[in-house]
C-alpha atoms as a PDB file:
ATOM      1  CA  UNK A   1       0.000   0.000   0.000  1.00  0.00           C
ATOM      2  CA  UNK A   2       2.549   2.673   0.842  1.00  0.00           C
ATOM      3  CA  UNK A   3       4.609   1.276  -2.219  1.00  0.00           C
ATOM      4  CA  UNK A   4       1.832   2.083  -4.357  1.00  0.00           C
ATOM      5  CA  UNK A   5       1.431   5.477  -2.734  1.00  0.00           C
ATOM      6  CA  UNK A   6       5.250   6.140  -3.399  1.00  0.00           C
ATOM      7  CA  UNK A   7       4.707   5.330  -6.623  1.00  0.00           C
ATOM      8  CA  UNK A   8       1.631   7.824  -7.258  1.00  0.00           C
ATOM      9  CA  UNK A   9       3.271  10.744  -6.175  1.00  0.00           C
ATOM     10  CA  UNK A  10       6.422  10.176  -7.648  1.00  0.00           C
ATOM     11  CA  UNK A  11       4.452  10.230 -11.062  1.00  0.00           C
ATOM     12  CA  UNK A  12       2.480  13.085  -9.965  1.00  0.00           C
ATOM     13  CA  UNK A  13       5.730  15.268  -9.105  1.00  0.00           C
ATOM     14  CA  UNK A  14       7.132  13.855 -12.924  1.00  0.00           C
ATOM     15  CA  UNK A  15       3.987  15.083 -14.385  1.00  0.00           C
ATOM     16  CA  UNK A  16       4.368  18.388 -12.692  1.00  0.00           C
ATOM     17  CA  UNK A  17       7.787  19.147 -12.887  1.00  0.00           C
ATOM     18  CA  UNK A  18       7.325  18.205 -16.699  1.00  0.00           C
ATOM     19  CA  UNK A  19       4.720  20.575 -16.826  1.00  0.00           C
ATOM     20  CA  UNK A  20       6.854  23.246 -15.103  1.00  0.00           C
ATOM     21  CA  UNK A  21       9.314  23.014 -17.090  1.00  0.00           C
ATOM     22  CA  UNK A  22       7.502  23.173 -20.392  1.00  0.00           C
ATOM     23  CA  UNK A  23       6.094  26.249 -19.066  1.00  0.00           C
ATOM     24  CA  UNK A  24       9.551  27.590 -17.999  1.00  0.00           C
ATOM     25  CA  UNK A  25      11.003  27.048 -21.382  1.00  0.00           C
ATOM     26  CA  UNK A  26       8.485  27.095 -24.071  1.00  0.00           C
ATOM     27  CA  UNK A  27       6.076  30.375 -22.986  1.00  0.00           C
ATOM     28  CA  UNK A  28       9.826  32.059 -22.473  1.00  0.00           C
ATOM     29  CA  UNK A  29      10.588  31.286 -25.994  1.00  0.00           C
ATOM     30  CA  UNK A  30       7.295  32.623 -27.462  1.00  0.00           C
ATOM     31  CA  UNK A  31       8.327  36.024 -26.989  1.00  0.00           C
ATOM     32  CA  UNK A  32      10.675  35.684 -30.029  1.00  0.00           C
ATOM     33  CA  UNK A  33       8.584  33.394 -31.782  1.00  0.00           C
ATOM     34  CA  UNK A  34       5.761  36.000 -31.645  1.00  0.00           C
ATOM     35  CA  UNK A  35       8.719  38.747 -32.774  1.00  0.00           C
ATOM     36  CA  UNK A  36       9.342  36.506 -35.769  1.00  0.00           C
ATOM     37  CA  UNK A  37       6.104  35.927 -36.351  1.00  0.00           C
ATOM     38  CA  UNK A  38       4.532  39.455 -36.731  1.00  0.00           C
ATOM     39  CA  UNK A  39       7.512  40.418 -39.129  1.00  0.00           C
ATOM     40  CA  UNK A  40       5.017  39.023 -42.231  1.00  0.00           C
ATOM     41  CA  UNK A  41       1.881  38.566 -40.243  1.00  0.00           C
ATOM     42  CA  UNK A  42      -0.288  41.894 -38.859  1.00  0.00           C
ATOM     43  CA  UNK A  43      -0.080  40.853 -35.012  1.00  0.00           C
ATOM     44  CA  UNK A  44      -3.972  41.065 -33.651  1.00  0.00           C
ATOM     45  CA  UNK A  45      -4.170  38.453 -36.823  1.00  0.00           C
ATOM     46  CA  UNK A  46      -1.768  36.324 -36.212  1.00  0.00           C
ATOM     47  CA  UNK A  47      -2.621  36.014 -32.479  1.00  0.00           C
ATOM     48  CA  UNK A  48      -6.694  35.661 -33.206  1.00  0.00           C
ATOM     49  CA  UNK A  49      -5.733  32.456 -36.035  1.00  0.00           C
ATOM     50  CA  UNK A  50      -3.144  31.483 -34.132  1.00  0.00           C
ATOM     51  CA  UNK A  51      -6.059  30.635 -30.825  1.00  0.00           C
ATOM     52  CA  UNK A  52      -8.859  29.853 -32.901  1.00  0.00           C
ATOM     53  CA  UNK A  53      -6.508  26.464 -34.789  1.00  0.00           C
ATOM     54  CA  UNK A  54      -5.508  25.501 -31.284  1.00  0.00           C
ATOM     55  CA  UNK A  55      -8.535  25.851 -30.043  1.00  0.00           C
ATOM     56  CA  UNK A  56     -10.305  24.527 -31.897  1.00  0.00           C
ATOM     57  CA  UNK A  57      -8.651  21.378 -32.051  1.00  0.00           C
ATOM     58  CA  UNK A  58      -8.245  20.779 -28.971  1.00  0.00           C
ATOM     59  CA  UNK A  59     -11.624  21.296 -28.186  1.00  0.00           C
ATOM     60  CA  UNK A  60     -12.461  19.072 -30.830  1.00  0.00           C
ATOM     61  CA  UNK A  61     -10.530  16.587 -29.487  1.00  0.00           C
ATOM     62  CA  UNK A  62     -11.769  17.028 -25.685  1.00  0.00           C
ATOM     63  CA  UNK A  63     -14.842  16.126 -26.689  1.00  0.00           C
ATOM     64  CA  UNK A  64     -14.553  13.137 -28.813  1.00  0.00           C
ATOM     65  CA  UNK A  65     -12.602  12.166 -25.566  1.00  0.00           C
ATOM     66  CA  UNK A  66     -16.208  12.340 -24.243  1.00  0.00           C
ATOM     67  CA  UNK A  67     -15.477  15.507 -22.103  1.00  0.00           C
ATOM     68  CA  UNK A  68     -19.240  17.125 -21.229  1.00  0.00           C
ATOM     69  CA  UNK A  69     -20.433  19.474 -23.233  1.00  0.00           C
ATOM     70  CA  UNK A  70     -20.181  22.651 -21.437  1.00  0.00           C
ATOM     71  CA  UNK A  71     -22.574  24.977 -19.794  1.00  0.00           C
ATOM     72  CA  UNK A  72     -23.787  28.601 -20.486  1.00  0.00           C
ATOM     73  CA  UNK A  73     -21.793  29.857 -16.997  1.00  0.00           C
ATOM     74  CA  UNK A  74     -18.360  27.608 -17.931  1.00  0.00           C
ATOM     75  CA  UNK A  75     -18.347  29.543 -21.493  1.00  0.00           C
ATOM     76  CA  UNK A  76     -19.195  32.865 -19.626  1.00  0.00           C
ATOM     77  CA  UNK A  77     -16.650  32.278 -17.174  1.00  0.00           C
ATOM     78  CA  UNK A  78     -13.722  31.360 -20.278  1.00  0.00           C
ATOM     79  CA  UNK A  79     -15.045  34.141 -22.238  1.00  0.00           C
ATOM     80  CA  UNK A  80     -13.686  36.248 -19.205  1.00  0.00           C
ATOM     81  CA  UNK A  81     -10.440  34.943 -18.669  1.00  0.00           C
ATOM     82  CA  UNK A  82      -9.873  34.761 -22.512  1.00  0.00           C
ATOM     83  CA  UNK A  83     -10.786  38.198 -22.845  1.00  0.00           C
ATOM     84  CA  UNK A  84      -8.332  39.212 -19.633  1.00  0.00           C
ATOM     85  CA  UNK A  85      -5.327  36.618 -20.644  1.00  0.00           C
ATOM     86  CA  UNK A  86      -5.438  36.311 -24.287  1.00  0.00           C
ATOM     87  CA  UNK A  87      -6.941  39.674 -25.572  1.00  0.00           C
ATOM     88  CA  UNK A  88      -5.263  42.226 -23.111  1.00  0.00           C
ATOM     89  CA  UNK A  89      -2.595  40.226 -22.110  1.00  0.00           C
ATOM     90  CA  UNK A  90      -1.402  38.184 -25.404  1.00  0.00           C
ATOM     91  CA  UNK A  91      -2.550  40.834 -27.423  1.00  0.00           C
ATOM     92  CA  UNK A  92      -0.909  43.556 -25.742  1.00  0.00           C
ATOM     93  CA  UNK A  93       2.120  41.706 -25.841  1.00  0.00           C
ATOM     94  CA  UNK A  94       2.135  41.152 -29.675  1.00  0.00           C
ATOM     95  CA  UNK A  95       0.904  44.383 -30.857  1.00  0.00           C
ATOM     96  CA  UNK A  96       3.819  45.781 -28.450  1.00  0.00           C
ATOM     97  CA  UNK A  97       6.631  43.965 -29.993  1.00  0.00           C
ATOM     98  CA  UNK A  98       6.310  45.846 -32.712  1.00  0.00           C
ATOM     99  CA  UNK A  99       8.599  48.400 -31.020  1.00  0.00           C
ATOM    100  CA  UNK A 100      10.078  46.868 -28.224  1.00  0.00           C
ATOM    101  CA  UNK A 101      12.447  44.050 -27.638  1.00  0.00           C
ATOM    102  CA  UNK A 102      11.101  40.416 -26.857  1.00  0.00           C
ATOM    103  CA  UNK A 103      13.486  40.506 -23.935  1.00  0.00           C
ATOM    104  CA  UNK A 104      12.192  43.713 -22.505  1.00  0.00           C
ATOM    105  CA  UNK A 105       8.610  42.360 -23.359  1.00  0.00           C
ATOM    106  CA  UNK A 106       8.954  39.742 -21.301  1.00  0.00           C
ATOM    107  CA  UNK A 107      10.272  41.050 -18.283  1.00  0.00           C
ATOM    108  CA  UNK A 108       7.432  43.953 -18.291  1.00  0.00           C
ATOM    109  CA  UNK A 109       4.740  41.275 -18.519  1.00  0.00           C
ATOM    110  CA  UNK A 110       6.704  39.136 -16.019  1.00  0.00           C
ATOM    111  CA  UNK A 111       5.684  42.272 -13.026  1.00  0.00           C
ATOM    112  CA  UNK A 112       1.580  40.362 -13.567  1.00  0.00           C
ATOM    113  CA  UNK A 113       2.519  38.840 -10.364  1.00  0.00           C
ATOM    114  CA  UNK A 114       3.356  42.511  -8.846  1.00  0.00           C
ATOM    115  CA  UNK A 115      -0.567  43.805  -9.841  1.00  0.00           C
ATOM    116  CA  UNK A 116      -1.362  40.465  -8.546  1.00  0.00           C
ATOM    117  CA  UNK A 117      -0.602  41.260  -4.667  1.00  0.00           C
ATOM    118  CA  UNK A 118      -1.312  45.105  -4.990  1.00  0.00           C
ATOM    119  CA  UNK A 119      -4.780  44.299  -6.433  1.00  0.00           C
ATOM    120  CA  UNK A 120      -5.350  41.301  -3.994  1.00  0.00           C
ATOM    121  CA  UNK A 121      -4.031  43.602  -0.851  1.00  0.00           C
ATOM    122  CA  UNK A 122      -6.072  47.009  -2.218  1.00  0.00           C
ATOM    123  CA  UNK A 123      -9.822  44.647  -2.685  1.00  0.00           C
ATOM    124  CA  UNK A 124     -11.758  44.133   0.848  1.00  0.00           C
ATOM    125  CA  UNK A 125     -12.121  40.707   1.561  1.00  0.00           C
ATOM    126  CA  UNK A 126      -8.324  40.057  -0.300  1.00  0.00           C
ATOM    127  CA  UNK A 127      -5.507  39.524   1.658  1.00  0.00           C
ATOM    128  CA  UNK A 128      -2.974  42.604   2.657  1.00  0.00           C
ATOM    129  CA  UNK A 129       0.331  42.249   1.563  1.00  0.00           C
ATOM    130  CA  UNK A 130       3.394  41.334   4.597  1.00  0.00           C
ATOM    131  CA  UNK A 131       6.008  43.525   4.612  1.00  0.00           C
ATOM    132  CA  UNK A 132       8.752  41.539   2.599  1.00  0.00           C
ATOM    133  CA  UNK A 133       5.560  41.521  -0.443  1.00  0.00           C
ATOM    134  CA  UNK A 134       5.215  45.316   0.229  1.00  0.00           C
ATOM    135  CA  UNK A 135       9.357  45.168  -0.032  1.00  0.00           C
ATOM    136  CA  UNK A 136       8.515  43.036  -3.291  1.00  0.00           C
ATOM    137  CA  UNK A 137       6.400  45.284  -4.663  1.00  0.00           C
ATOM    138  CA  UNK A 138       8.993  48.204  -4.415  1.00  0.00           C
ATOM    139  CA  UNK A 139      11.621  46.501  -5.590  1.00  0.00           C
ATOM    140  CA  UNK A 140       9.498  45.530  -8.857  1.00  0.00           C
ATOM    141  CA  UNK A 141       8.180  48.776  -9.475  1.00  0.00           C
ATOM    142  CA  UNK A 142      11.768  50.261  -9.376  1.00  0.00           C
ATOM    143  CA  UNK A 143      13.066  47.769 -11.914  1.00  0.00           C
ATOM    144  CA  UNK A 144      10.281  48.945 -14.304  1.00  0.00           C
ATOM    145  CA  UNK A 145      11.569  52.353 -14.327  1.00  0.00           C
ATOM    146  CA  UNK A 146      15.235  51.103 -14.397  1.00  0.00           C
ATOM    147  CA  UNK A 147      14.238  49.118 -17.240  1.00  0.00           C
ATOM    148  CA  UNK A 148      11.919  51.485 -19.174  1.00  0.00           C
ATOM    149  CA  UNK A 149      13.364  55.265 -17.650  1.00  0.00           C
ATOM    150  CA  UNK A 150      15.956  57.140 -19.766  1.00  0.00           C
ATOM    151  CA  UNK A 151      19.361  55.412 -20.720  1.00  0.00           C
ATOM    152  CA  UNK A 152      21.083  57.861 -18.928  1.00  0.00           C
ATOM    153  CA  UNK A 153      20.049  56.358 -15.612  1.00  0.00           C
ATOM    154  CA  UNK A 154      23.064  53.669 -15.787  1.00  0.00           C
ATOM    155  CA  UNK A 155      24.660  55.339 -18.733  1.00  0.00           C
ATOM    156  CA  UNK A 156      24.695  51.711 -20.337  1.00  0.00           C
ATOM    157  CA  UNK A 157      21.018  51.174 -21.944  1.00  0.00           C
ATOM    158  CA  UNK A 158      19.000  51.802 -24.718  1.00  0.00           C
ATOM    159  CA  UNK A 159      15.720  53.826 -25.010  1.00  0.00           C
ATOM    160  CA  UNK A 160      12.654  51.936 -25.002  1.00  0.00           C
ATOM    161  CA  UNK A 161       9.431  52.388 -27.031  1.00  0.00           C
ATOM    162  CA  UNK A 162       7.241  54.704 -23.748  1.00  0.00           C
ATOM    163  CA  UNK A 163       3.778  53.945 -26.013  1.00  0.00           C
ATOM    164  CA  UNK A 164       5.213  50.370 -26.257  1.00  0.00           C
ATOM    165  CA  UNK A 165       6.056  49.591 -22.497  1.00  0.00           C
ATOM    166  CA  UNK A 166       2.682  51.209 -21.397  1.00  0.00           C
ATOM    167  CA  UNK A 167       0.764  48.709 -23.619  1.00  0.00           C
ATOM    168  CA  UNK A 168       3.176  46.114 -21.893  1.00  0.00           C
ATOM    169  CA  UNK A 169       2.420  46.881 -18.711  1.00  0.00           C
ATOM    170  CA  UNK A 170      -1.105  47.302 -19.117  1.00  0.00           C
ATOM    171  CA  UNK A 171      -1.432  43.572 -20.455  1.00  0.00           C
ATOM    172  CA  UNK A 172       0.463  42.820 -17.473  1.00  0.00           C
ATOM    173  CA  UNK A 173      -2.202  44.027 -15.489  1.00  0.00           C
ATOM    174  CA  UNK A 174      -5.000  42.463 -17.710  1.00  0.00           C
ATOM    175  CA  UNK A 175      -3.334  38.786 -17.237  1.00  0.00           C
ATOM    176  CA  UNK A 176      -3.534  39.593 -13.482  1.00  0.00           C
ATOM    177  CA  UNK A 177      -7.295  40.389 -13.331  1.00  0.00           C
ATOM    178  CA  UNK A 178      -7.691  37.259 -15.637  1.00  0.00           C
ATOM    179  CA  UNK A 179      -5.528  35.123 -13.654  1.00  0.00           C
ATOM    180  CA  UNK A 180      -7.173  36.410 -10.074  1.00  0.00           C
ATOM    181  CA  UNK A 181     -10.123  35.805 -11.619  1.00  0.00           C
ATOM    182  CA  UNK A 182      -9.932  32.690 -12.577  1.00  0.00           C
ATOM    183  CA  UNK A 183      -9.501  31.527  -9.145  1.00  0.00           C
ATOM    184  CA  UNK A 184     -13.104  30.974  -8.253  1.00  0.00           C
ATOM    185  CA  UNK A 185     -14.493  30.759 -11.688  1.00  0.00           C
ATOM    186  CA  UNK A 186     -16.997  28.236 -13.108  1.00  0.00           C
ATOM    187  CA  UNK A 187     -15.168  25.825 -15.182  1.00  0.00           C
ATOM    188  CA  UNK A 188     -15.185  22.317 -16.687  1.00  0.00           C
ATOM    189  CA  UNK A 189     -13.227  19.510 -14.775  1.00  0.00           C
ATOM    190  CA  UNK A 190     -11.180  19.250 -17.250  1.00  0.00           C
ATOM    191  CA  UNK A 191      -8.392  21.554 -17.321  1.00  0.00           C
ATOM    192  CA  UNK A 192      -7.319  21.165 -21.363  1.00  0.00           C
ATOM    193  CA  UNK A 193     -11.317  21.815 -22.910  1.00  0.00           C
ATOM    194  CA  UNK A 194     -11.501  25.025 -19.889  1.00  0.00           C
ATOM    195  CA  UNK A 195      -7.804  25.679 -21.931  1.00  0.00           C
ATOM    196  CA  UNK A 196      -9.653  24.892 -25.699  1.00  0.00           C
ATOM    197  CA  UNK A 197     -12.533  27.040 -24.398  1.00  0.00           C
ATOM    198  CA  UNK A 198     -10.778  30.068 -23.236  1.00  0.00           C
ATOM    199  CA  UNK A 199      -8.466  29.975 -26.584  1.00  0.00           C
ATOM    200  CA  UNK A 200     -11.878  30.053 -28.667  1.00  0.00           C
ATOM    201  CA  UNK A 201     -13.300  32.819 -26.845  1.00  0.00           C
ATOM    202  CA  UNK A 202     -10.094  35.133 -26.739  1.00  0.00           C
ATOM    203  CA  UNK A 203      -9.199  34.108 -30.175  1.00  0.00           C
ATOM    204  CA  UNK A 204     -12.292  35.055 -31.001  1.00  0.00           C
ATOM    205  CA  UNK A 205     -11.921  38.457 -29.128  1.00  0.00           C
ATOM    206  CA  UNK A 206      -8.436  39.061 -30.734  1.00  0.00           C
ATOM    207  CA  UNK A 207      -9.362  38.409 -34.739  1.00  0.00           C
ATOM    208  CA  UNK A 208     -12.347  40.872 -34.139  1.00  0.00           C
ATOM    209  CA  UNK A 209      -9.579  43.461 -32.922  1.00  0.00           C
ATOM    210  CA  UNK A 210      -7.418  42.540 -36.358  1.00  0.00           C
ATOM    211  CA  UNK A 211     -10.411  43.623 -38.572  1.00  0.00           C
ATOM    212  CA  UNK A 212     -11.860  46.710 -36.528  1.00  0.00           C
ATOM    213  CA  UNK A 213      -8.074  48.080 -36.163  1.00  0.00           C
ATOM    214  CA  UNK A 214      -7.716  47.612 -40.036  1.00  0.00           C
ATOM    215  CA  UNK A 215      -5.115  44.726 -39.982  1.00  0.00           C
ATOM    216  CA  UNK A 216      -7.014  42.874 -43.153  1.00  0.00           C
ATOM    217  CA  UNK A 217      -5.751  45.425 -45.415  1.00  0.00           C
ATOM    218  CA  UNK A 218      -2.280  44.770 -44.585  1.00  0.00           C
ATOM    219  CA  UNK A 219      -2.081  41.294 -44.854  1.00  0.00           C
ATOM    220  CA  UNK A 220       0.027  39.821 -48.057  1.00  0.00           C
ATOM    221  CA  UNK A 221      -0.214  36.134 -48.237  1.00  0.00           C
ATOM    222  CA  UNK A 222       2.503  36.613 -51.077  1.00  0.00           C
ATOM    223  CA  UNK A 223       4.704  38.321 -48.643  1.00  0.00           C
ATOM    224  CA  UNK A 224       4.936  36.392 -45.457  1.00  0.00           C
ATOM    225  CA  UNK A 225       8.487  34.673 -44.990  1.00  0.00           C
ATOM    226  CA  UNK A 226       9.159  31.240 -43.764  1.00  0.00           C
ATOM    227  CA  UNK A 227      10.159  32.208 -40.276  1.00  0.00           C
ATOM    228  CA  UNK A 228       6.899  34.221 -39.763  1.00  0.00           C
ATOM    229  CA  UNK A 229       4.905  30.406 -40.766  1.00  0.00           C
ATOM    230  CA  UNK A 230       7.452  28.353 -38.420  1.00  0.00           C
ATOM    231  CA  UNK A 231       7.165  30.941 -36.238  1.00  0.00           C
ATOM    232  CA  UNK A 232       3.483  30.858 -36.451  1.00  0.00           C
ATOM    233  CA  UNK A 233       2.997  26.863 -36.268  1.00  0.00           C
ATOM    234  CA  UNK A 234       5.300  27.044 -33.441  1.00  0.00           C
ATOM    235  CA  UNK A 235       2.727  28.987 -31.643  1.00  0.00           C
ATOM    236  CA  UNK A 236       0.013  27.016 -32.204  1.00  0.00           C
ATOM    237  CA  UNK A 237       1.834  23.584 -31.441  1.00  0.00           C
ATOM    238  CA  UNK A 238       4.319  24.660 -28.550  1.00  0.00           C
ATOM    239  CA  UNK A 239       2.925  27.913 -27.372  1.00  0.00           C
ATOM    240  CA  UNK A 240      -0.690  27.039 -27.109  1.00  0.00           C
ATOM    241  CA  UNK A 241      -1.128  23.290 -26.868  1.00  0.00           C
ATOM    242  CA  UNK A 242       1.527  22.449 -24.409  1.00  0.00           C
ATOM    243  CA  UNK A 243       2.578  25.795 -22.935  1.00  0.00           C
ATOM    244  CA  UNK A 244      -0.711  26.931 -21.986  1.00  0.00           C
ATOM    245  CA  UNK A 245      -2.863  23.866 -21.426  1.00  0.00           C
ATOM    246  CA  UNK A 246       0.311  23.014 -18.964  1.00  0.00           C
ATOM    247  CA  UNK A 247      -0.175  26.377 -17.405  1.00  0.00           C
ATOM    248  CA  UNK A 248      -4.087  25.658 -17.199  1.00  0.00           C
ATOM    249  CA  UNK A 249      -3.488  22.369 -15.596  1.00  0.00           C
ATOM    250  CA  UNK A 250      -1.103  23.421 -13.108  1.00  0.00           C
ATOM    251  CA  UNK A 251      -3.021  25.875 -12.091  1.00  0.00           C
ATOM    252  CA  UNK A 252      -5.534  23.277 -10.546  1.00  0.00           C
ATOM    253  CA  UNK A 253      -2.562  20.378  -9.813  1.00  0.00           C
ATOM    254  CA  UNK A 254       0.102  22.002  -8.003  1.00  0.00           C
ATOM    255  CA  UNK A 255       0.694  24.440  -5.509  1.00  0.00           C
ATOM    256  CA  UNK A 256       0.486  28.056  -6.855  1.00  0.00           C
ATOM    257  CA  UNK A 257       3.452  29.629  -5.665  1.00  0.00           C
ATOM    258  CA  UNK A 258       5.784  26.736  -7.448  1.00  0.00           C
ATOM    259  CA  UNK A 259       3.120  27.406 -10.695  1.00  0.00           C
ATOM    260  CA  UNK A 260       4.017  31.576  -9.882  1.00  0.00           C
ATOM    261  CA  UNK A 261       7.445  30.735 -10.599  1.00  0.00           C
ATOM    262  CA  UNK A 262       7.284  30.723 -14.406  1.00  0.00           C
ATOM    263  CA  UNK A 263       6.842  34.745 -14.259  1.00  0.00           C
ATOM    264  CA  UNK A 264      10.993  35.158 -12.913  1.00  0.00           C
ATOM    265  CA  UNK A 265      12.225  32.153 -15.526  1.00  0.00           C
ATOM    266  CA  UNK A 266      10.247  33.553 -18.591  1.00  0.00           C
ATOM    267  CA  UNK A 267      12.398  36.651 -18.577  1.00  0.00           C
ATOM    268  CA  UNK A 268      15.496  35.363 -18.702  1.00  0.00           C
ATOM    269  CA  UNK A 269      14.811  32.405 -21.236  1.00  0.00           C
ATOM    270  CA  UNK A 270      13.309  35.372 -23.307  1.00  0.00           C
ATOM    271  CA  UNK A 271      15.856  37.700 -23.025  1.00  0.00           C
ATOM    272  CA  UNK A 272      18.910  35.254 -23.383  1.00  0.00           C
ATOM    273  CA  UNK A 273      17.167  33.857 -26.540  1.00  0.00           C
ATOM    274  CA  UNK A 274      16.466  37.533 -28.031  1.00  0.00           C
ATOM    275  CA  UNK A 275      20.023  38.597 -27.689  1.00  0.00           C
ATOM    276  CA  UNK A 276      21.516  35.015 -29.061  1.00  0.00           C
ATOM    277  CA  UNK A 277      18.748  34.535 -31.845  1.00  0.00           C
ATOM    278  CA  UNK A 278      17.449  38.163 -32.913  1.00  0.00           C
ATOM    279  CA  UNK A 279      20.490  39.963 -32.012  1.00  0.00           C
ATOM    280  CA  UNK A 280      18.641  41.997 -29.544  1.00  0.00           C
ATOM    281  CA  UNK A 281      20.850  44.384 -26.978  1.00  0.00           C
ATOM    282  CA  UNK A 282      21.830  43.043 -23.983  1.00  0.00           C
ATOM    283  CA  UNK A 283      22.601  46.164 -22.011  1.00  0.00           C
ATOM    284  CA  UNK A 284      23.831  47.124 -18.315  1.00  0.00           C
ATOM    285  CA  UNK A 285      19.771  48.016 -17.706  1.00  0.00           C
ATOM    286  CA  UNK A 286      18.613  45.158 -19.179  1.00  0.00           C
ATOM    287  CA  UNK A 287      20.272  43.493 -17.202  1.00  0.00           C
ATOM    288  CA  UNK A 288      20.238  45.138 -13.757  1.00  0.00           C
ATOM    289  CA  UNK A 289      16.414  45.366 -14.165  1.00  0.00           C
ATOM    290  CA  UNK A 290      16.294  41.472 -15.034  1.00  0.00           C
ATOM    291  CA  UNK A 291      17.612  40.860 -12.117  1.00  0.00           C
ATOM    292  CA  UNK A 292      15.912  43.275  -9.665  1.00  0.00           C
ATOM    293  CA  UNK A 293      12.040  42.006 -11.610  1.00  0.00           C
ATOM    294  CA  UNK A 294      12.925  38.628 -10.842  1.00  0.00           C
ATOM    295  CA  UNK A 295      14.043  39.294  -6.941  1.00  0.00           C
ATOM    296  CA  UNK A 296      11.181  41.282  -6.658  1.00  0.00           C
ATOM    297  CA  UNK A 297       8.753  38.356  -8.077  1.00  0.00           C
ATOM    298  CA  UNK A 298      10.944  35.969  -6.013  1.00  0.00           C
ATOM    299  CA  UNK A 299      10.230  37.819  -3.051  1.00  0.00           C
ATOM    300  CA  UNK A 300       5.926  38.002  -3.498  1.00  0.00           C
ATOM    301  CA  UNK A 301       6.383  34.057  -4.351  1.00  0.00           C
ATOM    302  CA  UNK A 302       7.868  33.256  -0.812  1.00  0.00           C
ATOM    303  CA  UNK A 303       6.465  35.632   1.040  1.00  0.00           C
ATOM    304  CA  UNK A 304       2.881  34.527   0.113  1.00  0.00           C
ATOM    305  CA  UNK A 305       3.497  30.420   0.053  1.00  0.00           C
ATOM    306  CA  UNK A 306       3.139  30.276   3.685  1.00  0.00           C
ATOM    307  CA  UNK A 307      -0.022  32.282   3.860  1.00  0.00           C
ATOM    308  CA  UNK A 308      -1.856  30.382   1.748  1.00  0.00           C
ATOM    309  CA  UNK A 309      -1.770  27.040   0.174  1.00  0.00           C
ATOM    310  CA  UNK A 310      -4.838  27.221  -1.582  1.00  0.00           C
ATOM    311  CA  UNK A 311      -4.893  26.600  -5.984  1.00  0.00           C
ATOM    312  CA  UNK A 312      -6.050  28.350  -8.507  1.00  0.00           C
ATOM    313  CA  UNK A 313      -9.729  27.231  -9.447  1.00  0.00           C
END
C-alpha cells in the first residue's frame, strides 16, 4: 500500500515538474517566436488564427474524448479569462513587440505577479500584503523604471518604445485580473477543454480586434516569410497546446506559488534567446532590471506560500 502510494506521487511530481518546465522554457521562448512571427503577419491576426486552430482542435478533441459538453456559466466564465489573458494580455504583448524588444517584453509582462498582490491587498475581503511583499512590490516597481526610464540612468542602456512599455504593462495588469479571476471561476473539470474554451473565446476576441483596427488590409499572403509560418505553427503547437494547457493544468494540480514561478524564468529564457537569436541588446539596464524584476517576483512568491496554500480554481 505505501509502495503504491510512493509510486503515485512520484508520477504526480514527474507530471508536474514536466509541466513546469515546459512552461519555464516554451512560454519564455514565445516572446521571439511572436517577434518573428509578426515580421510578415499583422499581429492582432496572427494572435486571433493562431487561438482559434488551437482551439479549436483541442476542443475538438476534448470532446470526442467524451469531455461534457459545457454549460452557459463555464463559457461565460472562459469568455472572461480569454478576454483578460489572451486579448489584453497576449494581445498587448504582440501588438507591443512591434517596437520593443522580446526581452524587454517579457520582463514587463513578467511584473503580472506585482498587480497580482497590490490588487489582492487594495480589494476588501483580499488579503494585505506582509512587509517583505510590500518590499517586493517596491523593488518591482523600481526595476520597471530602471528598465523602461531614460538610458542615462546607468549610462549603459537603450531607449525603449514609452507607447510600447505602457501597452506592456497594461497587459500585465489584464493577465492579473484574468488570472485572479480565474480563481473561483466556473469551469469544466477538465483543465485542457476550460484551456480549448478560453483559446476560442479570446481568439475570437483578438481576430475581431485585427479587422476593426484595419489589420485585413495589410495582410500579403505573397509576402509572409518562412520564419513568420514556423514561427506561427510554433505557436500554435508549442505555445498554445503544451505551454498553456500546462499552465491551465497546473493551475488546478500544483501548488500556486511553485506554478508563480514561471513569471521570474520567462524573462530570462526570453531575453537570453532575443540577444543570441534576434540579435537583440543586452545592455547594463537590461540586465540590472532582469535581475531586480525577478528578486522582486521571487520575493511576493515566498512571502505569500506560507499564507496560503490554496490553488487556482
Amino acid at each position: 500500500m505505501n509502495l503504491s502510494s510512493e509510486k503515485t506521487n512520484s508520477s504526480s511530481l514527474f507530471a508536474i515538474w514536466s509541466a513546469m518546465i515546459s512552461v519555464y522554457i516554451i512560454w519564455g521562448s514565445t516572446y521571439l517566436a511572436i517577434l518573428f512571427a509578426i515580421e510578415t503577419i499583422p499581429p492582432f491576426l496572427m494572435a486571433g488564427v493562431r487561438f482559434l486552430i488551437a482551439g479549436g482542435i483541442l476542443f475538438r478533441i476534448r470532446r470526442c474524448r467524451g469531455d461534457a459538453v459545457p454549460s452557459y456559466s463555464e463559457w461565460r466564465s472562459a469568455a472572461i479569462i480569454g478576454i483578460f489573458l489572451l486579448v489584453g494580455g497576449n494581445g498587448g504583448v504582440v501588438w507591443a513587440e512591434q517596437k520593443v524588444a522580446s526581452g524587454i517584453a517579457a520582463l514587463l509582462v513578467g511584473t503580472a505577479p506585482l498587480w497580482m498582490v497590490l490588487m489582492d491587498g487594495l480589494h476588501p475581503a483580499g488579503r494585505k500584503p506582509n512587509r517583505w511583499a510590500v518590499f517586493g512590490l517596491t523593488l518591482g516597481f523600481m526595476g520597471i523604471i530602471v528598465l523602461i526610464g531614460p538610458p542615462q540612468i546607468l549610462n549603459h542602456g537603450v531607449k525603449v518604445d514609452p507607447l510600447g512599455a505602457l501597452v506592456l504593462i497594461l497587459a500585465s495588469l489584464s493577465w492579473a485580473i484574468g488570472s485572479l479571476y480565474s480563481r473561483k471561476a466556473i469551469l469544466p473539470s477538465s483543465p485542457p477543454l476550460g484551456a480549448a474554451m478560453e483559446m476560442l473565446t479570446g481568439g475570437t476576441g483578438l481576430l475581431l480586434l485585427g479587422l476593426l483596427t484595419g489589420e485585413l488590409r495589410q495582410l500579403n499572403l505573397h509576402a509572409l516569410s518562412a520564419r513568420s509560418l514556423i514561427a506561427f505553427v510554433y505557436l500554435i503547437v508549442f505555445g498554445s497546446w503544451i505551454g498553456f494547457t500546462a499552465y491551465t493544468w497546473l493551475l488546478r494540480a500544483a501548488p500556486t506559488p511553485l506554478v508563480s514561478t514561471y513569471a521570474y524564468i520567462n524573462p530570462v529564457v526570453a531575453v537570453l534567446l532575443g540577444h543570441l537569436l534576434a540579435s537583440e541588446p543586452l545592455t547594463l539596464n537590461t540586465i540590472i532590471a532582469a535581475v531586480i524584476v525577478v528578486v522582486s517576483v521571487a520575493l511576493i512568491t515566498v512571502s505569500q506560500q506560507g499564507s496560503r496554500t490554496t490553488k487556482l480554481k
